[in-house]
C-alpha atoms as a PDB file:
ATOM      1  CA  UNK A   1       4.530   5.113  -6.582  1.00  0.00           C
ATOM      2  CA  UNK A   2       0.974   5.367  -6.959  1.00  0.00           C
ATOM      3  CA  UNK A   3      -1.700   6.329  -4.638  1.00  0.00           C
ATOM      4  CA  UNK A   4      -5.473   4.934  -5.284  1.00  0.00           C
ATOM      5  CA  UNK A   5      -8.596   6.617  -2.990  1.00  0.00           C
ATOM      6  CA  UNK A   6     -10.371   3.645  -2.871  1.00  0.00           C
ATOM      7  CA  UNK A   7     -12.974   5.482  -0.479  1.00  0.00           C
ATOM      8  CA  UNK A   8     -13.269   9.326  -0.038  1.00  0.00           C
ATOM      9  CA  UNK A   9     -16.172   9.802   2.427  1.00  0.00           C
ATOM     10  CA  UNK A  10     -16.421   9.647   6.340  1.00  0.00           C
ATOM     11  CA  UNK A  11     -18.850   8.526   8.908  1.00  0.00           C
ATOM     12  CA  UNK A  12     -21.137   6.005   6.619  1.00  0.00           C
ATOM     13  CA  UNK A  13     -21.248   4.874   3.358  1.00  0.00           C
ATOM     14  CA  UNK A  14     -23.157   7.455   0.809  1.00  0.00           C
ATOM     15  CA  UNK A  15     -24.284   7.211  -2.612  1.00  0.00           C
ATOM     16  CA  UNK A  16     -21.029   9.350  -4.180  1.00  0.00           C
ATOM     17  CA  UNK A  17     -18.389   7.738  -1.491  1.00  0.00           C
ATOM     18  CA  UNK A  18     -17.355   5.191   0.229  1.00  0.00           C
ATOM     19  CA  UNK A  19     -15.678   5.673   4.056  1.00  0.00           C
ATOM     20  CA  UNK A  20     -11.901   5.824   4.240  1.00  0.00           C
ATOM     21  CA  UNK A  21      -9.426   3.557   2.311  1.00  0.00           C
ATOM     22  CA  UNK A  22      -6.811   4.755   0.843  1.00  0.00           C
ATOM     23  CA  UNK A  23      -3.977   2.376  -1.288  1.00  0.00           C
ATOM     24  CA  UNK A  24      -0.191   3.276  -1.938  1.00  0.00           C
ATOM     25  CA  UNK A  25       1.688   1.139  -4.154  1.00  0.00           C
ATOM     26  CA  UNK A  26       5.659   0.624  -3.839  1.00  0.00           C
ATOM     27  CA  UNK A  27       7.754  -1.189  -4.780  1.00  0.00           C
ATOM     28  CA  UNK A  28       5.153  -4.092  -5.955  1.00  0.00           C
ATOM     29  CA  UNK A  29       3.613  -4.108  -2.621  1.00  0.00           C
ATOM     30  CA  UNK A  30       0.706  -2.416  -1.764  1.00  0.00           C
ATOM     31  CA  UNK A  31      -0.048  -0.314   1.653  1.00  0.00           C
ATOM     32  CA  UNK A  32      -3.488   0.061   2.891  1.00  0.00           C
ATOM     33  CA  UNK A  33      -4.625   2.928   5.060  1.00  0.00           C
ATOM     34  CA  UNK A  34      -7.527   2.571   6.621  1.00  0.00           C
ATOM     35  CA  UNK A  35     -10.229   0.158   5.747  1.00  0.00           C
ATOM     36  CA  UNK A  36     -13.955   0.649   5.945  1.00  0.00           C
ATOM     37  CA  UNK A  37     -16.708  -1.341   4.759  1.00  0.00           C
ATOM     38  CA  UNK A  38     -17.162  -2.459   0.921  1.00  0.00           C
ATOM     39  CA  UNK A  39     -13.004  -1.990   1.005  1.00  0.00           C
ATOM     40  CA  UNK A  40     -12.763  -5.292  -0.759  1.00  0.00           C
ATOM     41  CA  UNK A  41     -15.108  -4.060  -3.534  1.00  0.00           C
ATOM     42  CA  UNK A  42     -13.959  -0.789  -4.320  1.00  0.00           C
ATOM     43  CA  UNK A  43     -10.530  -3.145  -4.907  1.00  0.00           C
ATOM     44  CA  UNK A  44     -12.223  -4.659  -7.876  1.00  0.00           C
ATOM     45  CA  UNK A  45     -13.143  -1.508  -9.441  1.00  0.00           C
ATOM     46  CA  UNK A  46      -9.615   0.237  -9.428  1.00  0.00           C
ATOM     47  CA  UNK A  47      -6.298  -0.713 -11.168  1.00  0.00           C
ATOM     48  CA  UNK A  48      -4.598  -2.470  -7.868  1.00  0.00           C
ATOM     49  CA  UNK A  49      -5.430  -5.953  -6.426  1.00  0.00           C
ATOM     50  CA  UNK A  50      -6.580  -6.351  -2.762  1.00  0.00           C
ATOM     51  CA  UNK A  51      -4.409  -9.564  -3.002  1.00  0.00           C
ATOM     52  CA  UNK A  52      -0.733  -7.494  -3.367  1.00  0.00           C
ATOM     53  CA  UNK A  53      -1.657  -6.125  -0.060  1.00  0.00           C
ATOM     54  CA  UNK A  54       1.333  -6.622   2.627  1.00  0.00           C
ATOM     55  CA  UNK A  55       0.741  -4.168   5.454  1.00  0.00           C
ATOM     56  CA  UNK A  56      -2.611  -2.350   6.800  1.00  0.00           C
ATOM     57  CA  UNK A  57      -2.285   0.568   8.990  1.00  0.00           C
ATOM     58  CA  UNK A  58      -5.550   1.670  11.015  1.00  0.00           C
ATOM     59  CA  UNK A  59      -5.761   5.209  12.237  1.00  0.00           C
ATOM     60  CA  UNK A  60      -7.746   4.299  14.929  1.00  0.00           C
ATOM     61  CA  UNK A  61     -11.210   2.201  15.734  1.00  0.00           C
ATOM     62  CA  UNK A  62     -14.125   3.840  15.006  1.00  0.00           C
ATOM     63  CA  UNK A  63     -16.433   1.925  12.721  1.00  0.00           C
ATOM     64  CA  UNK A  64     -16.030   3.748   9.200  1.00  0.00           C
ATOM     65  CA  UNK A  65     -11.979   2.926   9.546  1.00  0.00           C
ATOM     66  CA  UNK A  66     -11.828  -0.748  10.109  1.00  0.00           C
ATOM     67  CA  UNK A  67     -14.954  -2.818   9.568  1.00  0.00           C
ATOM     68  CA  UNK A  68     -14.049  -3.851   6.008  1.00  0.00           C
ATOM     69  CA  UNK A  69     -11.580  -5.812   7.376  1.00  0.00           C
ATOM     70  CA  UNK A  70     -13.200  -9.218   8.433  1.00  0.00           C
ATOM     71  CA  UNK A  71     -14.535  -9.553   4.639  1.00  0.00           C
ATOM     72  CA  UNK A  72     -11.063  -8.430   3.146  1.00  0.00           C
ATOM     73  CA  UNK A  73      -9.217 -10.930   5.395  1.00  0.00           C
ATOM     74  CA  UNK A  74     -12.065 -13.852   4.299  1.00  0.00           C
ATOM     75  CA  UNK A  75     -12.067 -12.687   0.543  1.00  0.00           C
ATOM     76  CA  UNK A  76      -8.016 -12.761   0.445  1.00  0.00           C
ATOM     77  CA  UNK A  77      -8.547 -16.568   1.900  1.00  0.00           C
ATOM     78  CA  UNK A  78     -11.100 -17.311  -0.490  1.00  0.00           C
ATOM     79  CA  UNK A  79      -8.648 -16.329  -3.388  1.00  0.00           C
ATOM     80  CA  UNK A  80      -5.710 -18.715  -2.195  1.00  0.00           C
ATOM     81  CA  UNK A  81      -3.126 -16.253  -0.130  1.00  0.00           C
ATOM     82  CA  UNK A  82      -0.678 -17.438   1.188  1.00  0.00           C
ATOM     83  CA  UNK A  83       1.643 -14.432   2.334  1.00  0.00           C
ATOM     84  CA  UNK A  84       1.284 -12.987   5.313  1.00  0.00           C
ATOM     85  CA  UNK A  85      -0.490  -9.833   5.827  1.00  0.00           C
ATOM     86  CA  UNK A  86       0.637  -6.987   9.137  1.00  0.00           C
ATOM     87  CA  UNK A  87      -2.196  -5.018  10.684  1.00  0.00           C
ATOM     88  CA  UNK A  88      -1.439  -2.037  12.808  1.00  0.00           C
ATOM     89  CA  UNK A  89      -3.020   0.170  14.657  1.00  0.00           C
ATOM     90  CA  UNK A  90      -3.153   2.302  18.072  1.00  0.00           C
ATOM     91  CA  UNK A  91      -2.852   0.744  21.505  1.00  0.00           C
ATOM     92  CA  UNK A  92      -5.249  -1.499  21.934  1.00  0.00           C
ATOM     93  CA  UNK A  93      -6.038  -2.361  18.122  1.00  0.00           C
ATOM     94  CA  UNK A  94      -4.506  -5.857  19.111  1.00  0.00           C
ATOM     95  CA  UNK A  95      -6.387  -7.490  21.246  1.00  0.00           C
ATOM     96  CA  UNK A  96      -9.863  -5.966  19.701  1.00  0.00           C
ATOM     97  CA  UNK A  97      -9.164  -7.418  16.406  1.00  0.00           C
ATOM     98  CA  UNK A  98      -8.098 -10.717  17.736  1.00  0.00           C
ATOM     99  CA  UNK A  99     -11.570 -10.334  19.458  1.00  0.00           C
ATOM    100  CA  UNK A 100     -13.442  -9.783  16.018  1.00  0.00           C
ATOM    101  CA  UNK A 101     -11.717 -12.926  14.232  1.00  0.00           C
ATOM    102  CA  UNK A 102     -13.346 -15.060  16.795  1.00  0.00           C
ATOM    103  CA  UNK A 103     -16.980 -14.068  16.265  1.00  0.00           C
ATOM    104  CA  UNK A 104     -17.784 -15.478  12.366  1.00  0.00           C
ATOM    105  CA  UNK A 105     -17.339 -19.146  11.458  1.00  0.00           C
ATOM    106  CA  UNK A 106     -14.244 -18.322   9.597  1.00  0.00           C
ATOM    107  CA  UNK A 107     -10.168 -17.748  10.299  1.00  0.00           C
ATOM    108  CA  UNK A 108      -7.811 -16.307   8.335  1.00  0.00           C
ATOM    109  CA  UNK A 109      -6.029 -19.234   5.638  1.00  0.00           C
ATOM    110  CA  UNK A 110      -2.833 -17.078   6.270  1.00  0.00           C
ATOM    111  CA  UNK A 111      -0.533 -15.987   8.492  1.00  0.00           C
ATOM    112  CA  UNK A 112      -2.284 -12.866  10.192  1.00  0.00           C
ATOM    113  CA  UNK A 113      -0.630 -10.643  12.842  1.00  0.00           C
ATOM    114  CA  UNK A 114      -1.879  -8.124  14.603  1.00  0.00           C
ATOM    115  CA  UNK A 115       0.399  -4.596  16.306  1.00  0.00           C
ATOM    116  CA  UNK A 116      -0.521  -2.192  18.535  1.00  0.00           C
ATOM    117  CA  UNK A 117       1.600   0.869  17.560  1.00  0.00           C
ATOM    118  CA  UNK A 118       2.508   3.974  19.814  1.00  0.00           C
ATOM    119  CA  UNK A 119       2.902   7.577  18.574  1.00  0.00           C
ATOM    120  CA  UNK A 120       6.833   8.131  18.090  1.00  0.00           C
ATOM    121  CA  UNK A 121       7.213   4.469  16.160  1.00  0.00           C
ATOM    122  CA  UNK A 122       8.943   3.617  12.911  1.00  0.00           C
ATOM    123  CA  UNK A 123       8.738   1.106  10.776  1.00  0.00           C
ATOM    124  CA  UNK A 124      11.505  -0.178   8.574  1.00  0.00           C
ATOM    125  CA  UNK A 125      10.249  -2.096   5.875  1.00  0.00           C
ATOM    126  CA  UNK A 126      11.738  -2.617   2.827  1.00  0.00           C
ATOM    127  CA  UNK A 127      12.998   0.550   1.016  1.00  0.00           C
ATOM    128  CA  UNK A 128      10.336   2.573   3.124  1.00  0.00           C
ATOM    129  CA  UNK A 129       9.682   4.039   6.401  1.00  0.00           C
ATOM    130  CA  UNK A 130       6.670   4.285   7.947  1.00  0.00           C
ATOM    131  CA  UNK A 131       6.286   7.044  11.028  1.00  0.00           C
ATOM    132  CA  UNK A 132       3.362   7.080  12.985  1.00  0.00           C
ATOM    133  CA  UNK A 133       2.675  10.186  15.811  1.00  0.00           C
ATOM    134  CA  UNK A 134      -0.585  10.683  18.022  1.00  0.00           C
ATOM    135  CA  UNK A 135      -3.568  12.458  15.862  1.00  0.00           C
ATOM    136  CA  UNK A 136      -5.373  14.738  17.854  1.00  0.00           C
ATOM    137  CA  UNK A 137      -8.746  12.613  17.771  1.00  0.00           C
ATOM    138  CA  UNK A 138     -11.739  11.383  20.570  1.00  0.00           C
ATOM    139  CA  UNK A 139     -10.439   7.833  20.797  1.00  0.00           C
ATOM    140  CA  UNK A 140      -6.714   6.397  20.301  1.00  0.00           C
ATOM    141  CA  UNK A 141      -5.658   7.299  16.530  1.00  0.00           C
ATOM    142  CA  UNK A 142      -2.767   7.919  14.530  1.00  0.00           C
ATOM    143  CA  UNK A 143      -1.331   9.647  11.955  1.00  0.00           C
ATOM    144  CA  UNK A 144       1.400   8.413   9.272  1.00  0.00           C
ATOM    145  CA  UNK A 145       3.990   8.930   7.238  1.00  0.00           C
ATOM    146  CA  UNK A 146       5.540   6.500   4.433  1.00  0.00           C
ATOM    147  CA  UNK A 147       9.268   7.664   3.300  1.00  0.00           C
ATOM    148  CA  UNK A 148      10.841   6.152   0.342  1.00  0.00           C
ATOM    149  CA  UNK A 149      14.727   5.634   1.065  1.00  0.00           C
ATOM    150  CA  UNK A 150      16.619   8.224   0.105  1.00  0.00           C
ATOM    151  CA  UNK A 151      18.767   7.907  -2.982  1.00  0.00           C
ATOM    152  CA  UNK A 152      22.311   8.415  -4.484  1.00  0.00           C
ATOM    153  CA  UNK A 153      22.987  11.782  -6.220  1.00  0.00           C
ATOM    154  CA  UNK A 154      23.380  12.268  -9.843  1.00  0.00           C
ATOM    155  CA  UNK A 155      26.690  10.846 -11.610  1.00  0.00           C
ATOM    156  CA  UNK A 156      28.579  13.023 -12.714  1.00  0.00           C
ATOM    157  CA  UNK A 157      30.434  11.936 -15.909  1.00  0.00           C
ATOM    158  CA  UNK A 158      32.791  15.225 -16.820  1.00  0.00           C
ATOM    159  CA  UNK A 159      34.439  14.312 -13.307  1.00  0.00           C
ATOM    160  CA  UNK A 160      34.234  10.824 -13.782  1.00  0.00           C
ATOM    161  CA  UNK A 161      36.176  11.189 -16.943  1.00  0.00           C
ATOM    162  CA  UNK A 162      38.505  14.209 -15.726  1.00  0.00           C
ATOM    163  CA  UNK A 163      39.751  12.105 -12.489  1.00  0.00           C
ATOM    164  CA  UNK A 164      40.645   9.201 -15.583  1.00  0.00           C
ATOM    165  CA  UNK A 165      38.068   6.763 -13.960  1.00  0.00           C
ATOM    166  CA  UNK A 166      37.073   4.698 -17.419  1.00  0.00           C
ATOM    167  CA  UNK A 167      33.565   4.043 -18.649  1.00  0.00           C
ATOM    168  CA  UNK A 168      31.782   0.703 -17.303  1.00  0.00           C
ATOM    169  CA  UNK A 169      31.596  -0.743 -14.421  1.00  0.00           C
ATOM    170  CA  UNK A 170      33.289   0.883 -11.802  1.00  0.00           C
ATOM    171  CA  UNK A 171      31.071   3.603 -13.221  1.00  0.00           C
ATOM    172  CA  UNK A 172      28.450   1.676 -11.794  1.00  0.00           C
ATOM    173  CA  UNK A 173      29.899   0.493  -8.921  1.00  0.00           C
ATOM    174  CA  UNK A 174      30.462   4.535  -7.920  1.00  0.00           C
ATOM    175  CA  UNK A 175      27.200   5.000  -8.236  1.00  0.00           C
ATOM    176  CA  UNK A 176      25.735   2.094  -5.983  1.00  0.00           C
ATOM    177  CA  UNK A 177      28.196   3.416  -3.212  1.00  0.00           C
ATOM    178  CA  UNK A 178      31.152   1.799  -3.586  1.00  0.00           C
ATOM    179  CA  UNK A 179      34.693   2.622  -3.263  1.00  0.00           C
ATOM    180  CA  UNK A 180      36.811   1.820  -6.570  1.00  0.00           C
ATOM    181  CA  UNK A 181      40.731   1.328  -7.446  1.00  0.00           C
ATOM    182  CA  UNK A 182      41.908   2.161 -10.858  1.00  0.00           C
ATOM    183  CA  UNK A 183      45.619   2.602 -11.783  1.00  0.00           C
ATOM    184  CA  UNK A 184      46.684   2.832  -8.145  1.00  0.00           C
ATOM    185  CA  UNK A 185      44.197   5.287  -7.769  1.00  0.00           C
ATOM    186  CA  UNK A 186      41.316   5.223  -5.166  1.00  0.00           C
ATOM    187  CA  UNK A 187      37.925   7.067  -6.142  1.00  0.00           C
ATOM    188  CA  UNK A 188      35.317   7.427  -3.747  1.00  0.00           C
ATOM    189  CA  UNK A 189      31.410   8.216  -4.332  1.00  0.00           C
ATOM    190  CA  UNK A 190      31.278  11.600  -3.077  1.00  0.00           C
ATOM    191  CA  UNK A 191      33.949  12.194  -5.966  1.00  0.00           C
ATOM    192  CA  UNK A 192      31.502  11.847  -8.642  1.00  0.00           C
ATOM    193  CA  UNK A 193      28.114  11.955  -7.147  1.00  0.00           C
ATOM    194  CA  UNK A 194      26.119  15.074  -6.312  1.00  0.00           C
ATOM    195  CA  UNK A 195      24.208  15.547  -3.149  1.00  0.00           C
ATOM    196  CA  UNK A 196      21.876  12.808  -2.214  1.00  0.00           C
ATOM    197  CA  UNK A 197      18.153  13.071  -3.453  1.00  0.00           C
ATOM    198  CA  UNK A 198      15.522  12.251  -1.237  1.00  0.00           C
ATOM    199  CA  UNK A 199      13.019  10.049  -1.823  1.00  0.00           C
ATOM    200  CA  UNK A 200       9.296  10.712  -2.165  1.00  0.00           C
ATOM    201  CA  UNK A 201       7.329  10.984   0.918  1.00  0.00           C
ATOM    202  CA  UNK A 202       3.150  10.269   1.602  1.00  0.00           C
ATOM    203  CA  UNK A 203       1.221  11.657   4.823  1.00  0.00           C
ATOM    204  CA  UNK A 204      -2.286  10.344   5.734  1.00  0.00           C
ATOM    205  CA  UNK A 205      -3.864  11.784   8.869  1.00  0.00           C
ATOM    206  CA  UNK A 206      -6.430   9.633   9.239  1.00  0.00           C
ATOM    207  CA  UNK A 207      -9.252  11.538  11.852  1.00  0.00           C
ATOM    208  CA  UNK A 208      -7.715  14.224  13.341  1.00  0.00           C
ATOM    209  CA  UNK A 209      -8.378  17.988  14.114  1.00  0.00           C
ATOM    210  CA  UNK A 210      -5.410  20.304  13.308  1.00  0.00           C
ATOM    211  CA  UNK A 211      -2.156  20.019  15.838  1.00  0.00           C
ATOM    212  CA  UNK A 212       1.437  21.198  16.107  1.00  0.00           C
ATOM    213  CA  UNK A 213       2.841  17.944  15.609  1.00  0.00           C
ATOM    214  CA  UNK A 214       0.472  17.375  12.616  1.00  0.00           C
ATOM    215  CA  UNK A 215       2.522  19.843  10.689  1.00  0.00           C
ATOM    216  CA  UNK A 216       5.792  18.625  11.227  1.00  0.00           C
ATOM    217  CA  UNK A 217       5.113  14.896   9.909  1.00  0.00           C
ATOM    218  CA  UNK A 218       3.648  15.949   7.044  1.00  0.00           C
ATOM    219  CA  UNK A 219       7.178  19.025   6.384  1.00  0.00           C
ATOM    220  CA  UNK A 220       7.683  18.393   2.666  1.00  0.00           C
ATOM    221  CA  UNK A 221       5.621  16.130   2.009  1.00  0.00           C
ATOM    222  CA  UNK A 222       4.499  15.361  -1.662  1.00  0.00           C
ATOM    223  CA  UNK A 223       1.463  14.241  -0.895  1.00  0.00           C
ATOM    224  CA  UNK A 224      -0.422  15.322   2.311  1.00  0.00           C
ATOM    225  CA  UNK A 225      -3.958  13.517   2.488  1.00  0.00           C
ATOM    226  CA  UNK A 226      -6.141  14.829   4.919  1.00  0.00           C
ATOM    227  CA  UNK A 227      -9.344  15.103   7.609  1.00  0.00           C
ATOM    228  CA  UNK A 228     -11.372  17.311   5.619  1.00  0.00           C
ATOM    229  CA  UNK A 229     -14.728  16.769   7.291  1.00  0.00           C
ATOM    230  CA  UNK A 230     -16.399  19.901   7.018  1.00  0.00           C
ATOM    231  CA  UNK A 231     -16.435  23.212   5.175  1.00  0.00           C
ATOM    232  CA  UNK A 232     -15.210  26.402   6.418  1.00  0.00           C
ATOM    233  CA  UNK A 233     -18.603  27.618   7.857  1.00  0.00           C
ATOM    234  CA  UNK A 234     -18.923  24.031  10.015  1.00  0.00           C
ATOM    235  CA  UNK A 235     -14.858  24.533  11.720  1.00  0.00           C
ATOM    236  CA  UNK A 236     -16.106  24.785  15.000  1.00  0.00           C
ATOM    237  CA  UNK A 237     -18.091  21.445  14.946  1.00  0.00           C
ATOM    238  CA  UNK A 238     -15.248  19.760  13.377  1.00  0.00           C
ATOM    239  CA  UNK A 239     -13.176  20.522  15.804  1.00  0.00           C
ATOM    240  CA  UNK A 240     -15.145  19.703  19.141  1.00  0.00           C
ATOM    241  CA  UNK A 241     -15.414  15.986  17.382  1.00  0.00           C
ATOM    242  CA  UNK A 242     -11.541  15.835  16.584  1.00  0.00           C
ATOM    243  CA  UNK A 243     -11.673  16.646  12.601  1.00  0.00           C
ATOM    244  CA  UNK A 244     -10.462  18.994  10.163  1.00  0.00           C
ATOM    245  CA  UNK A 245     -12.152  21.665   8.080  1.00  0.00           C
ATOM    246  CA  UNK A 246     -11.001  22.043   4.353  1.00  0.00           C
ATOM    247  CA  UNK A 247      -9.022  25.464   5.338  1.00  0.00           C
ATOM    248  CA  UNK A 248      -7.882  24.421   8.177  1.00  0.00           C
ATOM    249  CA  UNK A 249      -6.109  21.222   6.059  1.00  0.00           C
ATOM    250  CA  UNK A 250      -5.117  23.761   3.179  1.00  0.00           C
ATOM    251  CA  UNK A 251      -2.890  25.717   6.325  1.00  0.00           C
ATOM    252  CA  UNK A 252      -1.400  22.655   7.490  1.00  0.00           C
ATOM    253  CA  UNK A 253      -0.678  21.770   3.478  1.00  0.00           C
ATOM    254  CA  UNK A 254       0.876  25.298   2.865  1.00  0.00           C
ATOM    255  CA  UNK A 255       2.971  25.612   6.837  1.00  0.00           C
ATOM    256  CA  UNK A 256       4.153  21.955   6.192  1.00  0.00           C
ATOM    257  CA  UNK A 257       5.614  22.304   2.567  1.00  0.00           C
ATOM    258  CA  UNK A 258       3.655  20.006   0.411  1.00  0.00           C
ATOM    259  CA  UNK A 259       3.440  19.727  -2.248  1.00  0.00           C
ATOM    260  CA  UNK A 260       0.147  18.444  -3.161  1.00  0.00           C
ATOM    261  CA  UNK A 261      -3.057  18.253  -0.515  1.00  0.00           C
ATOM    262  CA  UNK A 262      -5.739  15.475  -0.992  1.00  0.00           C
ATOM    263  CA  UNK A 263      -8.781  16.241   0.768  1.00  0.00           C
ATOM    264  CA  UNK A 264     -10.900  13.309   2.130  1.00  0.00           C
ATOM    265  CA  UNK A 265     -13.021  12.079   4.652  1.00  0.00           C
ATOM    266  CA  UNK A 266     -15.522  14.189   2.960  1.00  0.00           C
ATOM    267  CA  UNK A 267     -18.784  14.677   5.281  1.00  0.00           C
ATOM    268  CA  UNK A 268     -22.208  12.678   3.965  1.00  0.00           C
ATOM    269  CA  UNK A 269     -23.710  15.919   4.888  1.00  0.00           C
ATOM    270  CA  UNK A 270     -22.206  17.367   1.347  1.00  0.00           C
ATOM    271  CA  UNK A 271     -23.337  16.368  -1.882  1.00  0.00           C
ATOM    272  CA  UNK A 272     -22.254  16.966  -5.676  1.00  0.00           C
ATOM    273  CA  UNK A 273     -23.317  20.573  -5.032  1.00  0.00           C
ATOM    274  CA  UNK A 274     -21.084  21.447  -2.560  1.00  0.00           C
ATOM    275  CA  UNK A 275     -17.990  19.835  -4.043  1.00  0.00           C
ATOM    276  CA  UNK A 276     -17.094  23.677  -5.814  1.00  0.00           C
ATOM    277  CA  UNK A 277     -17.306  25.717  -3.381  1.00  0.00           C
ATOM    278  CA  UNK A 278     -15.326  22.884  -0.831  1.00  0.00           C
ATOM    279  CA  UNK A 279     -12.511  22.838  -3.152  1.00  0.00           C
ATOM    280  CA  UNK A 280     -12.211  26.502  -3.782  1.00  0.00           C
ATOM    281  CA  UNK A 281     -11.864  27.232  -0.207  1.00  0.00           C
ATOM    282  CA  UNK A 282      -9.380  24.973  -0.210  1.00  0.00           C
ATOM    283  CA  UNK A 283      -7.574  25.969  -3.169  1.00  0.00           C
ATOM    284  CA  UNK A 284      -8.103  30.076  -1.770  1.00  0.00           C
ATOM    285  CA  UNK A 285      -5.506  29.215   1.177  1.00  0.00           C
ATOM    286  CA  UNK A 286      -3.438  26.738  -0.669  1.00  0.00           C
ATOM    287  CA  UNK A 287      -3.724  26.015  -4.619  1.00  0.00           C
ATOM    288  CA  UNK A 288      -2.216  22.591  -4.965  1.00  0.00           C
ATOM    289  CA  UNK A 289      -5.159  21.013  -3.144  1.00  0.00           C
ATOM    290  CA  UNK A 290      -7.111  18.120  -4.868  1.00  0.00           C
ATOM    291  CA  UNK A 291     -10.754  17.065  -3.632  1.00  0.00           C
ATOM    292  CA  UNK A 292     -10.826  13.011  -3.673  1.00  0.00           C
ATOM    293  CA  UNK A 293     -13.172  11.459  -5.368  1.00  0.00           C
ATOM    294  CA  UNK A 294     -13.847   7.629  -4.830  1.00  0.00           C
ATOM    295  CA  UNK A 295     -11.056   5.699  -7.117  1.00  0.00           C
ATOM    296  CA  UNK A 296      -9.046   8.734  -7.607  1.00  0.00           C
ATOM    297  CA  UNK A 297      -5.639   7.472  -8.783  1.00  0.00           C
ATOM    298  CA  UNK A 298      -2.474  10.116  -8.267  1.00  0.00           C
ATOM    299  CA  UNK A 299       0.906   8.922  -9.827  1.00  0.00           C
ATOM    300  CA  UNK A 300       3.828  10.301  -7.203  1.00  0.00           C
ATOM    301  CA  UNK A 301       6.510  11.353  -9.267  1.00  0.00           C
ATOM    302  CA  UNK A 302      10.075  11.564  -8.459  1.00  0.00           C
ATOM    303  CA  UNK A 303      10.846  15.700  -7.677  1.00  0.00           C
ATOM    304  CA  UNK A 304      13.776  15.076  -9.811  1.00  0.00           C
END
């Protein structure tokens, strides 16, 4: 699992970032969060391919989150797809993006669907669930949650062997779940296998100030990647426009469980300068907190 900050900043593009985008790839397919304008560039400067790209989930409709899309959808036409590609969204994302695909002399050369999504729905697709609730924002936004399926415990070959069970396959077979018969003898999983490990699990907020709710999608989280608009001294402004200070995403990170916090969304208002000082009041409240930088990649390794 891999996660790729293809843009850091909020609000407009700026010399050192680009607005929100931010990749996960599973499984071979790839997961886009968010996607502002120059999305489809910043692609072609990182390690993943804009083409692998199954499923988009918007936080919500503000400019800086979704205007990339148009040239991503044209530039994925232009470059032969054929697979379908989901976009998702809050209530109402729907029918405006149909709206947009009808203004430029172009359509999608692919199957293109558009979902409105409400806070409270999951998504089962493929070895992952993805969890969206209401993010406490000015206009209709969510925030998400991608969990890898959970997976068998460890094998445990000193039972395997003291029960008699022989090496080979129905070692195998044990582990992928099954029930097994050797000798007259029935063996079940839970006879050899330890307690099920769970699987790794990714939190974007997208816009959002800090909220109750907030917390408990991102508990134990390995990767919590948040609204981190303004400094410490700027909170109150943050808030009164529905965003998140650096501290205020460090307590979330630290209440929640994470394990690691990625700050992004990173004000135009900053610059190099303040980057130190940003990250160390982050860091003061919870110290597993990384500042994103434009093509930041993270590996997500298993906890195990």
């Amino acid at each position: 699992m891999k996660l790729v900050v293809l843009g850091s900043g909020g609000s407009w593009p700026c010399r050192d970032r680009a607005p929100p985008a931010i990749a996960l790839k599973l499984n071979g397919d790839i997961l886009l969060f968010d996607c502002a304008e120059g999305t489809q560039r910043q692609f072609m400067f990182s390690s993943v391919s804009f083409m692998q790209v199954k499923h988009v989930f918007l936080s919500h409709l503000h400019g800086d989150h979704f205007l990339g899309l148009p040239g991503l959808v044209e530039t994925m036409g232009l470059n032969d797809r054929k697979d379908r590609l989901d976009v998702y969204g809050p209530p109402g994302t729907a029918k405006r993006l149909r709206v947009l695909f009808t203004v430029g002399y172009f359509s999608a050369a692919f199957p293109l669907e558009f979902h409105d999504l409400q806070g409270g729905d999951q998504l089962d697709i493929g070895g992952y669930t993805v969890r969206c609730i209401e993010a406490s924002h000015l206009v209709p936004s969510l925030s998400f949650s991608v969990e890898e399926s959970g997976r068998p415990g460890r094998f445990n070959l000193e039972k395997a062997k003291a029960l008699g069970i022989p090496e080979g396959r129905l070692y195998n077979r044990l582990q992928a779940g099954e029930t097994v018969t050797h000798n007259g003898k029935t063996f079940t999983p839970d006879m050899v296998l330890g307690p099920p490990r769970k699987g790794r699990k990714i939190v974007y907020t997208g816009d959002s100030a800090p909220a109750a709710a907030l917390t408990e999608l991102a508990r134990d989280a390995d990767v919590l990647i948040h609204d981190s608009t303004s400094d410490a001294a700027l909170v109150a402004k943050a808030n009164q426009y529905g965003h998140s200070s650096n501290v205020q995403a460090a307590e979330t990170a630290k209440n929640a469980g994470a394990r690691t916090l990625l700050l992004v969304h990173i004000s135009p208002r900053f610059g190099k300068e303040d980057e130190p000082r940003i990250l160390a009041e982050a860091k003061a409240v919870f110290p597993e907190t990384v500042l994103a930088s434009d093509l930041l990649e993270l590996e997500v390794k298993l906890r195990d």
